[in-house]
N, C-alpha and C. Protein backbone atom coordinates (compact mmCIF):
# COMPACT_ATOMS: atom_id res chain seq x y z
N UNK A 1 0.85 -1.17 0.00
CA UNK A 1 0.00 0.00 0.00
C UNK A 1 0.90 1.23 0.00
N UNK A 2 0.44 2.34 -1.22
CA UNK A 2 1.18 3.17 -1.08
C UNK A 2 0.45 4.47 -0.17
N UNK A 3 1.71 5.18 0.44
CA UNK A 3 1.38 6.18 1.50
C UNK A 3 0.13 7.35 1.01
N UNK A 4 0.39 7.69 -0.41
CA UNK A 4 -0.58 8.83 -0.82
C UNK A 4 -1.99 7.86 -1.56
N UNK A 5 -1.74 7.12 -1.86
CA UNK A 5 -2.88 6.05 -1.44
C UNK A 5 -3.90 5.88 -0.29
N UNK A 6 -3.44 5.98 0.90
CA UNK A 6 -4.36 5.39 2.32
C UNK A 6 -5.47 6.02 2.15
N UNK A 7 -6.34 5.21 2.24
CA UNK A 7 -7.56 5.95 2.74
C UNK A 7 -8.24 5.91 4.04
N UNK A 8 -7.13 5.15 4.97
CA UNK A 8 -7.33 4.85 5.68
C UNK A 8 -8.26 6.36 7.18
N UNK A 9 -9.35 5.99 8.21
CA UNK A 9 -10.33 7.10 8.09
C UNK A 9 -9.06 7.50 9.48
N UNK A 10 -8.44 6.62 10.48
CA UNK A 10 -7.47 6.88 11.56
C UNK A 10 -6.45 7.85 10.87
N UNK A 11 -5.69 7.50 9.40
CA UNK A 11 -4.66 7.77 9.55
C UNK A 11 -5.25 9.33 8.89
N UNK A 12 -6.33 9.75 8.11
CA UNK A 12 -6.81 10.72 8.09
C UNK A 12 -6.83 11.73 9.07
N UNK A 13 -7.63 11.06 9.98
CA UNK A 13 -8.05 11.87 11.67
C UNK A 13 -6.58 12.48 12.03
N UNK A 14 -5.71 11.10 12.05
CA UNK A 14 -4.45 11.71 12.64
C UNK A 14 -3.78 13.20 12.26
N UNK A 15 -4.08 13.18 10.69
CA UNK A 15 -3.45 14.40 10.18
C UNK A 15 -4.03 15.68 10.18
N UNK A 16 -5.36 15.30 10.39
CA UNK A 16 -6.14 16.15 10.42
C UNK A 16 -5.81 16.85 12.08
N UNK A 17 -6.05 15.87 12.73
CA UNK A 17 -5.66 16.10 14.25
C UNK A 17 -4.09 17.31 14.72
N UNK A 18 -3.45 16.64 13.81
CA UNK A 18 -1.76 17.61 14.07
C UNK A 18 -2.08 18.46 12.94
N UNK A 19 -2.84 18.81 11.69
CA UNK A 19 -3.05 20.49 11.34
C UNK A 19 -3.55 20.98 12.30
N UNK A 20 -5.01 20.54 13.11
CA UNK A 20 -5.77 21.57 13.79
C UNK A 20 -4.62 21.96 14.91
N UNK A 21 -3.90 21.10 15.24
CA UNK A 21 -2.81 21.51 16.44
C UNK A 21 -1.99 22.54 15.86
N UNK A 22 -1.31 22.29 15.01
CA UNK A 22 -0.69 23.24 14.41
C UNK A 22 -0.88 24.70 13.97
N UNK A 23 -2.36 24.80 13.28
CA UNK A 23 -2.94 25.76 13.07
C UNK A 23 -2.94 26.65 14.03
N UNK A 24 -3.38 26.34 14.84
CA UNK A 24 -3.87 27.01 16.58
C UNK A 24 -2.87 27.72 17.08
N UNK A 25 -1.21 27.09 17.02
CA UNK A 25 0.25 28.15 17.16
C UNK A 25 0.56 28.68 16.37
N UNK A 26 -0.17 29.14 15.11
CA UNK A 26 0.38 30.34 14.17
C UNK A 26 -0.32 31.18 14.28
N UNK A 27 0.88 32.69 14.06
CA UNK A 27 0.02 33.83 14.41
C UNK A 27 -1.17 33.98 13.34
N UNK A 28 -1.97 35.16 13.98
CA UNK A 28 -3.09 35.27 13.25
C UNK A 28 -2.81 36.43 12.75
N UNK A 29 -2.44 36.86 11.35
CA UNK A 29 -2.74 38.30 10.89
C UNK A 29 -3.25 39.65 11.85
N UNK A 30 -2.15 40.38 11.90
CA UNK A 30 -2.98 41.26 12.77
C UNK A 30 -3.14 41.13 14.41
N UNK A 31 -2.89 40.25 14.54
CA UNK A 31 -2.62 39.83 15.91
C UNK A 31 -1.21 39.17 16.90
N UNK A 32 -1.03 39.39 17.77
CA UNK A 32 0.12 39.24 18.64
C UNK A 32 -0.18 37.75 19.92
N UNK A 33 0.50 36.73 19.27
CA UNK A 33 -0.01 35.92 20.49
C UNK A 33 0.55 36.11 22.20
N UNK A 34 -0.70 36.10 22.97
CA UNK A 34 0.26 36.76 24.07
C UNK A 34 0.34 35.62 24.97
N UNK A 35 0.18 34.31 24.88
CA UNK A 35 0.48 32.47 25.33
C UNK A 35 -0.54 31.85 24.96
N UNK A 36 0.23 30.59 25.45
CA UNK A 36 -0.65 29.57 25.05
C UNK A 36 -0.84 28.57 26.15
N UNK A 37 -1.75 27.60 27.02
CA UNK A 37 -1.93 26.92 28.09
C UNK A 37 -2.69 25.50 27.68
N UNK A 38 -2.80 24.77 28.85
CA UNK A 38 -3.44 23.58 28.64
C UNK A 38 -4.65 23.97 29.56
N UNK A 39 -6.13 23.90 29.58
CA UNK A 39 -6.85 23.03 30.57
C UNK A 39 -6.53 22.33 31.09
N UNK A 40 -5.98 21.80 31.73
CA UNK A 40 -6.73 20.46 32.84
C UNK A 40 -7.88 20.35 33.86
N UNK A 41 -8.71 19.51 33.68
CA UNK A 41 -9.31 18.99 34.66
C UNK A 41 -8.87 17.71 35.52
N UNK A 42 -9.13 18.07 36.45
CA UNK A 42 -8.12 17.27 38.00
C UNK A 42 -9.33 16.46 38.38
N UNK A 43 -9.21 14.90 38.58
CA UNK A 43 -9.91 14.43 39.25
C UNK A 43 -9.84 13.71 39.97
N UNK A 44 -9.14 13.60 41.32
CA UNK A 44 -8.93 12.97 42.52
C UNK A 44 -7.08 13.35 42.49
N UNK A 45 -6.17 12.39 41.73
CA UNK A 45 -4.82 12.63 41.63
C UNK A 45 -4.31 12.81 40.03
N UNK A 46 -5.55 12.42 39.49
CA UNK A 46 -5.60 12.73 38.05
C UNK A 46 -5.42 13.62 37.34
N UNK A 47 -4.38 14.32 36.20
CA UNK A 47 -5.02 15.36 35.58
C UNK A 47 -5.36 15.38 34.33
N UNK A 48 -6.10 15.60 33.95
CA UNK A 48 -7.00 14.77 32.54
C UNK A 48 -6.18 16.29 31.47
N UNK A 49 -5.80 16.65 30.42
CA UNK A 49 -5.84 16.99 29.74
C UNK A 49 -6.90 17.71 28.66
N UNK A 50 -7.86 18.86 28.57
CA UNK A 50 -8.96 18.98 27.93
C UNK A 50 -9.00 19.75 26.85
N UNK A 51 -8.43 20.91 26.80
CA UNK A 51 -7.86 21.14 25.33
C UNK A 51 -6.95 22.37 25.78
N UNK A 52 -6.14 22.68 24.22
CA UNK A 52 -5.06 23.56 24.45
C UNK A 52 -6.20 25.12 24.25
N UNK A 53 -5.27 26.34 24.86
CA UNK A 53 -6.05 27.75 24.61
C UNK A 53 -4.80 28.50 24.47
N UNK A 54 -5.32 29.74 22.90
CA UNK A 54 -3.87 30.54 23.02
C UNK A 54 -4.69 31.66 23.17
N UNK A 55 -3.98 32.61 23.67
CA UNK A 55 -4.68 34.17 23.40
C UNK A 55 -4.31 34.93 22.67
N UNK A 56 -4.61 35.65 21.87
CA UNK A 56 -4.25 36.76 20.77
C UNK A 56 -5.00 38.38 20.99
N UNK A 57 -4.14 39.00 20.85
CA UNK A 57 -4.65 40.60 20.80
C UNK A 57 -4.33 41.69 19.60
N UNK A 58 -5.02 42.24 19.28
CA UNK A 58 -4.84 42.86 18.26
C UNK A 58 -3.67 44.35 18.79
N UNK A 59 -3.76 44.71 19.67
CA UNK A 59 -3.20 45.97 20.52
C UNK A 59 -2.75 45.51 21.65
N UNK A 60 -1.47 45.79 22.54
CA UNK A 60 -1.27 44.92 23.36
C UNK A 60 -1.39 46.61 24.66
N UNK A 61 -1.57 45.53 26.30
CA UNK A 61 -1.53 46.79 27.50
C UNK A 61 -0.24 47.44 27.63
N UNK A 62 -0.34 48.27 28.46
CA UNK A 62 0.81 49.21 28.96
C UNK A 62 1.37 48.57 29.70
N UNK A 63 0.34 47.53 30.65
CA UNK A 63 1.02 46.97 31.64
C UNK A 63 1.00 45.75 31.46
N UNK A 64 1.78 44.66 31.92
CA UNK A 64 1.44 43.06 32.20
C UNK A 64 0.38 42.75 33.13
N UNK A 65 -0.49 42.69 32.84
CA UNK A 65 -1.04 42.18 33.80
C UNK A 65 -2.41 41.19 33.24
N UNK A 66 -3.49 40.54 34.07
CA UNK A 66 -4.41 39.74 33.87
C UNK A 66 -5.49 41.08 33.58
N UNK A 67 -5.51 41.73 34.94
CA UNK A 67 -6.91 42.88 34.87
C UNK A 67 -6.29 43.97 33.37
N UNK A 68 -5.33 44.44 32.61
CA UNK A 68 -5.11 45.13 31.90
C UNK A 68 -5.36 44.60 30.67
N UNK A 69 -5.32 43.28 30.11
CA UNK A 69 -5.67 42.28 29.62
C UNK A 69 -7.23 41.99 29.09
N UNK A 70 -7.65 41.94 30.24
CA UNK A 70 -9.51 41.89 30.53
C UNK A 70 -10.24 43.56 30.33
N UNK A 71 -10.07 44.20 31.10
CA UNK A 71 -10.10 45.42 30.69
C UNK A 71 -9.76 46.21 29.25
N UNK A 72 -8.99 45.50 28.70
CA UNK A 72 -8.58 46.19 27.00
C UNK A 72 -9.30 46.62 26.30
N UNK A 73 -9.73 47.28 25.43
CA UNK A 73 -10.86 47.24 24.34
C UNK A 73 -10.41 47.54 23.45
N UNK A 74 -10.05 46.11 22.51
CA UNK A 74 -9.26 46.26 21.40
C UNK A 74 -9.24 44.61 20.94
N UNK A 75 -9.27 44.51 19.68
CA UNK A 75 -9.63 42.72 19.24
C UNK A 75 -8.51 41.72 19.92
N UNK A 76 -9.47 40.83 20.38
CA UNK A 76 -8.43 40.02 20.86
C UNK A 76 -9.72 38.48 20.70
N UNK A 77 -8.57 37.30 21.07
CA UNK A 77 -9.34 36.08 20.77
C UNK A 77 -8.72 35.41 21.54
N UNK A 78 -9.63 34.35 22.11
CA UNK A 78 -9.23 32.99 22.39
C UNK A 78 -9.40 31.97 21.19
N UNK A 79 -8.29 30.79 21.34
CA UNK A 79 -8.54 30.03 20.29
C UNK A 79 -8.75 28.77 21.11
N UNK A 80 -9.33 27.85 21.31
CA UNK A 80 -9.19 26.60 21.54
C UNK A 80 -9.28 25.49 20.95
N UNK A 81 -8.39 24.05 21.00
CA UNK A 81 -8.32 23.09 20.18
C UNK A 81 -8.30 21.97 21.21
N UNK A 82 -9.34 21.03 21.04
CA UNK A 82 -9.40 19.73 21.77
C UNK A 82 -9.05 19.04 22.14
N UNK A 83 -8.03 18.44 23.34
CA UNK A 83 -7.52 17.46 23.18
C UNK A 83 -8.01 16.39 23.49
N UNK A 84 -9.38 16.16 23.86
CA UNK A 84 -10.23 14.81 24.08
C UNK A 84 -11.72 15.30 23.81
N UNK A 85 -12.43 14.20 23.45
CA UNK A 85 -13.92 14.33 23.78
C UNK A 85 -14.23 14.68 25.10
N UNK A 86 -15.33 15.80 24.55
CA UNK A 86 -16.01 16.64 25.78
C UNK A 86 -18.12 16.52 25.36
N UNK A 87 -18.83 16.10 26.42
CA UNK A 87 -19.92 15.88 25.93
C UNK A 87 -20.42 17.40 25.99
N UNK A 88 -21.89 17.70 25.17
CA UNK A 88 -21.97 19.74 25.46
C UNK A 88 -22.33 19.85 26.66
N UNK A 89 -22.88 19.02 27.74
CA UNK A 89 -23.28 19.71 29.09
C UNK A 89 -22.16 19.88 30.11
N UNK A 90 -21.43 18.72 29.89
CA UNK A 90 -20.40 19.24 30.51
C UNK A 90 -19.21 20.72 30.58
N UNK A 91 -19.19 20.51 28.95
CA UNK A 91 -18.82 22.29 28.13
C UNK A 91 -19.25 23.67 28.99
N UNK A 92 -20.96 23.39 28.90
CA UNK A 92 -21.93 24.05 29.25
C UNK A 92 -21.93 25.09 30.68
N UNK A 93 -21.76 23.52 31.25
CA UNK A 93 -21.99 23.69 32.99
C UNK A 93 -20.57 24.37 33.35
N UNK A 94 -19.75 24.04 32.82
CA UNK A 94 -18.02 24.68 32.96
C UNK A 94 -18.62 26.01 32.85
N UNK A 95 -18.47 26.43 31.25
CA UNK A 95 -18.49 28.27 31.38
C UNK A 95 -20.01 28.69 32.36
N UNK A 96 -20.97 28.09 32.51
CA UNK A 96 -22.09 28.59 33.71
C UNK A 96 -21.32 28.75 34.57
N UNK A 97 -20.65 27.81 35.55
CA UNK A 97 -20.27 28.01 36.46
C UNK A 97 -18.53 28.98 37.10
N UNK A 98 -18.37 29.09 35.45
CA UNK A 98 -16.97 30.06 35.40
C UNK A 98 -17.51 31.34 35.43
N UNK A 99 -18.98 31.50 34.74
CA UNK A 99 -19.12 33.10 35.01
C UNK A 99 -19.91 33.79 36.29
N UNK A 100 -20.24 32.25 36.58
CA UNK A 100 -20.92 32.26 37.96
C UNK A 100 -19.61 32.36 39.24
N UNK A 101 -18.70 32.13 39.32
CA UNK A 101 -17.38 31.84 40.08
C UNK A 101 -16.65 33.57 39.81
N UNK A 102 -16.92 34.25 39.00
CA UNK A 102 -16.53 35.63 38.64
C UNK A 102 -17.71 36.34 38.61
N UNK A 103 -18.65 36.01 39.22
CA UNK A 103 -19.34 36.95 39.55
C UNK A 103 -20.23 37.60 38.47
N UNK A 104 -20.70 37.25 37.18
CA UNK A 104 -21.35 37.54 36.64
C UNK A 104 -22.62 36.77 35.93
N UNK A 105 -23.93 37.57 35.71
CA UNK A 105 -25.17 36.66 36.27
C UNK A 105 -26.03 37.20 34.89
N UNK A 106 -25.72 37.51 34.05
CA UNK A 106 -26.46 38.26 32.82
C UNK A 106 -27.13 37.13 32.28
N UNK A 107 -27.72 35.92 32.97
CA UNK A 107 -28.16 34.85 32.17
C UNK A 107 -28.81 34.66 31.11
N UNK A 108 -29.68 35.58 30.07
CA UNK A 108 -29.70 35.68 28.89
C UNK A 108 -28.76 36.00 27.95
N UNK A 109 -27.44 36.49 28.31
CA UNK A 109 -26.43 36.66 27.74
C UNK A 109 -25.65 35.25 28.31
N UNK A 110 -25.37 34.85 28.83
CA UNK A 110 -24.73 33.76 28.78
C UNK A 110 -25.25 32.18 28.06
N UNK A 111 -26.66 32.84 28.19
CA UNK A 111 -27.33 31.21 27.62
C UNK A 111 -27.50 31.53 25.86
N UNK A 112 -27.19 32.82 25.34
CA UNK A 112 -26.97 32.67 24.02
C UNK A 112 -25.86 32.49 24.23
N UNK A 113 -24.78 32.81 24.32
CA UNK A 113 -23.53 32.38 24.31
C UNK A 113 -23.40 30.55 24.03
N UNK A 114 -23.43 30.07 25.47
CA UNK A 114 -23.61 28.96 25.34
C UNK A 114 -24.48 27.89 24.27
N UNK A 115 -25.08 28.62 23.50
CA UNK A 115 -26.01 28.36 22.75
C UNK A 115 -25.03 27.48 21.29
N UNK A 116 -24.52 28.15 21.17
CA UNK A 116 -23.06 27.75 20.05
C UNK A 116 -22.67 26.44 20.15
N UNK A 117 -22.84 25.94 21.58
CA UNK A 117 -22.29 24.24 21.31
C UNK A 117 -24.02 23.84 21.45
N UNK A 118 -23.64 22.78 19.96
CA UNK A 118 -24.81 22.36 19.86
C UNK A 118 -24.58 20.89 20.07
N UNK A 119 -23.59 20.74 20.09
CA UNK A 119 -23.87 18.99 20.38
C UNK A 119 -21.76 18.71 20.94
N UNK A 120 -21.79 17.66 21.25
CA UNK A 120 -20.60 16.93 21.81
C UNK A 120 -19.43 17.50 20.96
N UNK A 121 -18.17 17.97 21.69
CA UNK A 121 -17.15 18.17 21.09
C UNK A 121 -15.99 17.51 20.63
N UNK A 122 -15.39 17.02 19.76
CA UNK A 122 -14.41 15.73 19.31
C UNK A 122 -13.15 16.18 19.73
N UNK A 123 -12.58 15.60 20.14
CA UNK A 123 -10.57 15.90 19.83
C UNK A 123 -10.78 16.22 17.88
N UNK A 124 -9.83 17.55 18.70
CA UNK A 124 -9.18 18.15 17.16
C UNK A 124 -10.17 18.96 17.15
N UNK A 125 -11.31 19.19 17.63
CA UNK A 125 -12.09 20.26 17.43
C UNK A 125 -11.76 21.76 17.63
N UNK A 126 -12.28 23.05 17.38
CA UNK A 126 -11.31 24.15 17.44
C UNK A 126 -12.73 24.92 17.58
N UNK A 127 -12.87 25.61 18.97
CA UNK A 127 -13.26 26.87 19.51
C UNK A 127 -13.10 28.23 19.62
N UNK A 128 -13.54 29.37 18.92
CA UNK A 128 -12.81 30.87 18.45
C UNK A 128 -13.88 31.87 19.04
N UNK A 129 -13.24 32.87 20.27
CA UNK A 129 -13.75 33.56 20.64
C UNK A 129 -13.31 34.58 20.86
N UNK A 130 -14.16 35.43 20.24
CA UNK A 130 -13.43 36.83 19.72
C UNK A 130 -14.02 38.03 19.90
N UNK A 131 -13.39 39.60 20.46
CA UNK A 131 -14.21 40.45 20.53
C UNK A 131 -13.87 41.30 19.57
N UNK A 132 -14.76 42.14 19.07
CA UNK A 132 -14.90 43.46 18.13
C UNK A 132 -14.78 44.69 18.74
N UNK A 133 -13.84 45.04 19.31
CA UNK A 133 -14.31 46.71 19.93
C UNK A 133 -15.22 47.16 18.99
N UNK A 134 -15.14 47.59 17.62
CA UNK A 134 -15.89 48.34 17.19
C UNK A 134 -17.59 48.11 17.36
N UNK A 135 -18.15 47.02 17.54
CA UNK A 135 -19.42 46.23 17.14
C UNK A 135 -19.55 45.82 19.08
N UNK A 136 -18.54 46.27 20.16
CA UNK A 136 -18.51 45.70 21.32
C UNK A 136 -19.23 44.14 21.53
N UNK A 137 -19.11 44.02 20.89
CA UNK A 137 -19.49 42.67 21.08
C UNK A 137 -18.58 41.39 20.58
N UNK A 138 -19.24 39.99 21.24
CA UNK A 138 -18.32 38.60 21.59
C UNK A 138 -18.75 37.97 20.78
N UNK A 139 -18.03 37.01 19.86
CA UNK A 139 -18.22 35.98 19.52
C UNK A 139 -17.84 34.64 19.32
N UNK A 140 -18.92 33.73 19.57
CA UNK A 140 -18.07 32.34 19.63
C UNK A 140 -18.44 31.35 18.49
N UNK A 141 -17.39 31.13 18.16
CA UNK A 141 -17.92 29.89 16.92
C UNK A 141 -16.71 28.73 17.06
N UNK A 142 -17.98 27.61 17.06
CA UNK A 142 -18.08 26.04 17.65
C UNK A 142 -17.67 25.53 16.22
N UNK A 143 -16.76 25.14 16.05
CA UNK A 143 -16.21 24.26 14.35
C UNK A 143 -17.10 23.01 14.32
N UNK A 144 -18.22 22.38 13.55
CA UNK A 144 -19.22 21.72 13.35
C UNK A 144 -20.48 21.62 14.32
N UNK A 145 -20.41 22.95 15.35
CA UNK A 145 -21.34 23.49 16.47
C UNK A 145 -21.75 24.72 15.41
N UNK A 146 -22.08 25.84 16.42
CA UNK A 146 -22.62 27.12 15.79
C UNK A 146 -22.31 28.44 16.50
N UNK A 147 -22.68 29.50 16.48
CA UNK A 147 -22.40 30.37 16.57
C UNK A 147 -22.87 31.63 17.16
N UNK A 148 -22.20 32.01 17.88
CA UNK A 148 -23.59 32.85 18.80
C UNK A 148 -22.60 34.80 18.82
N UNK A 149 -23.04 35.31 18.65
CA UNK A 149 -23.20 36.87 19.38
C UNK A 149 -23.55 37.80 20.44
N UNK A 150 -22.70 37.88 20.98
CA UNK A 150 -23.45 38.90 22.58
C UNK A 150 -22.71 40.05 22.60
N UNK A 151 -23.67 40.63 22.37
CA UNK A 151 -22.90 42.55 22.62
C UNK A 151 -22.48 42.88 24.04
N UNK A 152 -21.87 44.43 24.38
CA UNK A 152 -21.99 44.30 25.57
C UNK A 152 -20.23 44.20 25.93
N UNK A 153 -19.87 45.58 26.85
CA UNK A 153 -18.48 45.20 26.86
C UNK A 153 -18.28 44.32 28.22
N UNK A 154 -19.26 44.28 29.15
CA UNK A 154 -19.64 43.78 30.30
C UNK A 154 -19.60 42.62 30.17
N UNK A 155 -20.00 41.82 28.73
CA UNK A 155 -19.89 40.69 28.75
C UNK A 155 -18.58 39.95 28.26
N UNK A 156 -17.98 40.94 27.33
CA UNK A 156 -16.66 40.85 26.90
C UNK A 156 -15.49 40.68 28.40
N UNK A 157 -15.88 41.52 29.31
CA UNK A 157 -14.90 41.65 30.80
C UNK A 157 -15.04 40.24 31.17
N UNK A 158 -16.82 39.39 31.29
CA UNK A 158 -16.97 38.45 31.91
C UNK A 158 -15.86 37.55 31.75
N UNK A 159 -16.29 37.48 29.93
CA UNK A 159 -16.01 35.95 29.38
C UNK A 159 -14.59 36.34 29.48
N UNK A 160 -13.51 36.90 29.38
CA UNK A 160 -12.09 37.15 29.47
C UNK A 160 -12.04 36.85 30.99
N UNK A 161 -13.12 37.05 31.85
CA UNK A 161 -12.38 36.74 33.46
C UNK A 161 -12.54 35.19 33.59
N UNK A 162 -13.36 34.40 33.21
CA UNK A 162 -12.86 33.42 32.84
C UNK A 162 -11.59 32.43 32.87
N UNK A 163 -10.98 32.50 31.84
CA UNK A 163 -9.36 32.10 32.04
C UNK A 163 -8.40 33.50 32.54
N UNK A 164 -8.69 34.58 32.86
CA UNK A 164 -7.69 35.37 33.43
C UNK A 164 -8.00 36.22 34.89
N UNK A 165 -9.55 35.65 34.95
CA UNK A 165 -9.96 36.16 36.73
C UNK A 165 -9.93 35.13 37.43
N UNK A 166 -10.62 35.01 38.13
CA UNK A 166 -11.09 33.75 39.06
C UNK A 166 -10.91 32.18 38.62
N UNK A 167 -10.19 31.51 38.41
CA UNK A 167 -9.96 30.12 37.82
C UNK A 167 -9.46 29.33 39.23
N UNK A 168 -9.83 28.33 38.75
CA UNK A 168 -9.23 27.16 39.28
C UNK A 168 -7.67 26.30 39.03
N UNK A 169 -7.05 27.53 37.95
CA UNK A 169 -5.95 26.62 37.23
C UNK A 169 -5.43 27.95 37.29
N UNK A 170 -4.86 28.76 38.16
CA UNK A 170 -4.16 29.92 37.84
C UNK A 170 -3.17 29.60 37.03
N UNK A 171 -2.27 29.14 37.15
CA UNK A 171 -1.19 28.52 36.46
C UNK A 171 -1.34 29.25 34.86
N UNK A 172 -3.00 28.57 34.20
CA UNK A 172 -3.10 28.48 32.79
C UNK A 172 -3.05 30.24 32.45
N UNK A 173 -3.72 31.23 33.08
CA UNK A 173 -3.84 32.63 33.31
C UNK A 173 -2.94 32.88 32.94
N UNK A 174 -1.87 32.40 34.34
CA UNK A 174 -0.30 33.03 33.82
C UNK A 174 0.40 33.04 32.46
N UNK A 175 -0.16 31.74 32.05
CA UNK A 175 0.33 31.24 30.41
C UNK A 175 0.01 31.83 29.57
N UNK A 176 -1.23 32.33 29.58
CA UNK A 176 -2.38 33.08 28.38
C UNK A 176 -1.63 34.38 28.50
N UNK A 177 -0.77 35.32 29.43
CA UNK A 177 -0.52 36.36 29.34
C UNK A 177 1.30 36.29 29.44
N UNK A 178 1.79 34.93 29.22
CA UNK A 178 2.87 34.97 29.64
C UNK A 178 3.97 35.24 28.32
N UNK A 179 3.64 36.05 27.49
CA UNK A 179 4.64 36.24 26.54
C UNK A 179 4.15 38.14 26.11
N UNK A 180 3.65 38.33 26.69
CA UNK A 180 3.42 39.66 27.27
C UNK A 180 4.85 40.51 28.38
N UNK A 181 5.53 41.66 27.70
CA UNK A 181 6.59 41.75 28.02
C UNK A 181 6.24 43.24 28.76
């Protein structure tokens, strides 16, 4: 069997699997990556791996910091890429309870948000959330999910406190802002 031959559907996935990885560490036009982190979820002594996140900004702060970061108003994105199956409630109940853990309660704005994963997420899958200063508003789009819009710079502060306020994984925070000089 020759190599440009396979049709094989694994050895497909595989390649497909290391572009979407790949993709995810190149800069984005216009933008400055300011790190990149893992999720983990911890469960007892476990730490499970859940997908990679880089951050990008179109304009970078004066200062280093997490709150200068969150506070910005200027395009910036999270990117995320899968590293295991995630079912959507579990997805779900995470950012509920991340914007609930930072203190913010706009629940019609969060349940469109959340609205975007429409069904179970695969390894290799790729998550893009992005704000517009100009249009103040967030958006998230789910790669074979969908897509949602929430205006609102209030909600833009939320969803950035997220991985750079209140977490459970400070560690990853530090990462997302750690090439920020």
């Amino acid at each position: 069997m020759h190599f440009a031959r396979s049709k094989s559907p694994a050895l497909l996935a595989a390649f497909a699997a290391i572009f979407l990885a790949v993709g995810s560490l190149l800069a984005l036009p216009g933008y400055t990556l300011t790190g990149t982190g893992v999720r983990v979820k911890t469960i007892g002594a476990v730490n499970i791996d859940v997908y990679r996140i880089s951050h990008y900004m179109e304009q970078l702060p004066a200062t280093r910091s997490r709150e200068a970061v969150i506070d910005m108003d200027t395009s910036k994105k999270f990117v995320w890429t899968m590293l295991r199956d995630v079912d959507r409630a579990s997805i779900v109940k995470a950012l509920r309870d991340a914007y609930a853990l930072n203190q913010y309660s706009d629940t019609p704005k969060i349940e469109r948000f959340v609205a975007a994963f429409q069904g179970d997420l695969k390894s290799g899958a790729e998550v893009t959330i992005e704000y517009d200063p100009r249009a103040k508003a967030t958006t998230i789009t789910v790669a074979g999910g969908g897509k949602a819009t929430v205006s609102g710079i209030d909600f833009m502060k939320a969803t950035w406190r997220i991985w750079l306020g209140k977490i459970d994984q400070p560690r990853l925070s530090d990462e997302l802002i750690g090439r920020l000089h």
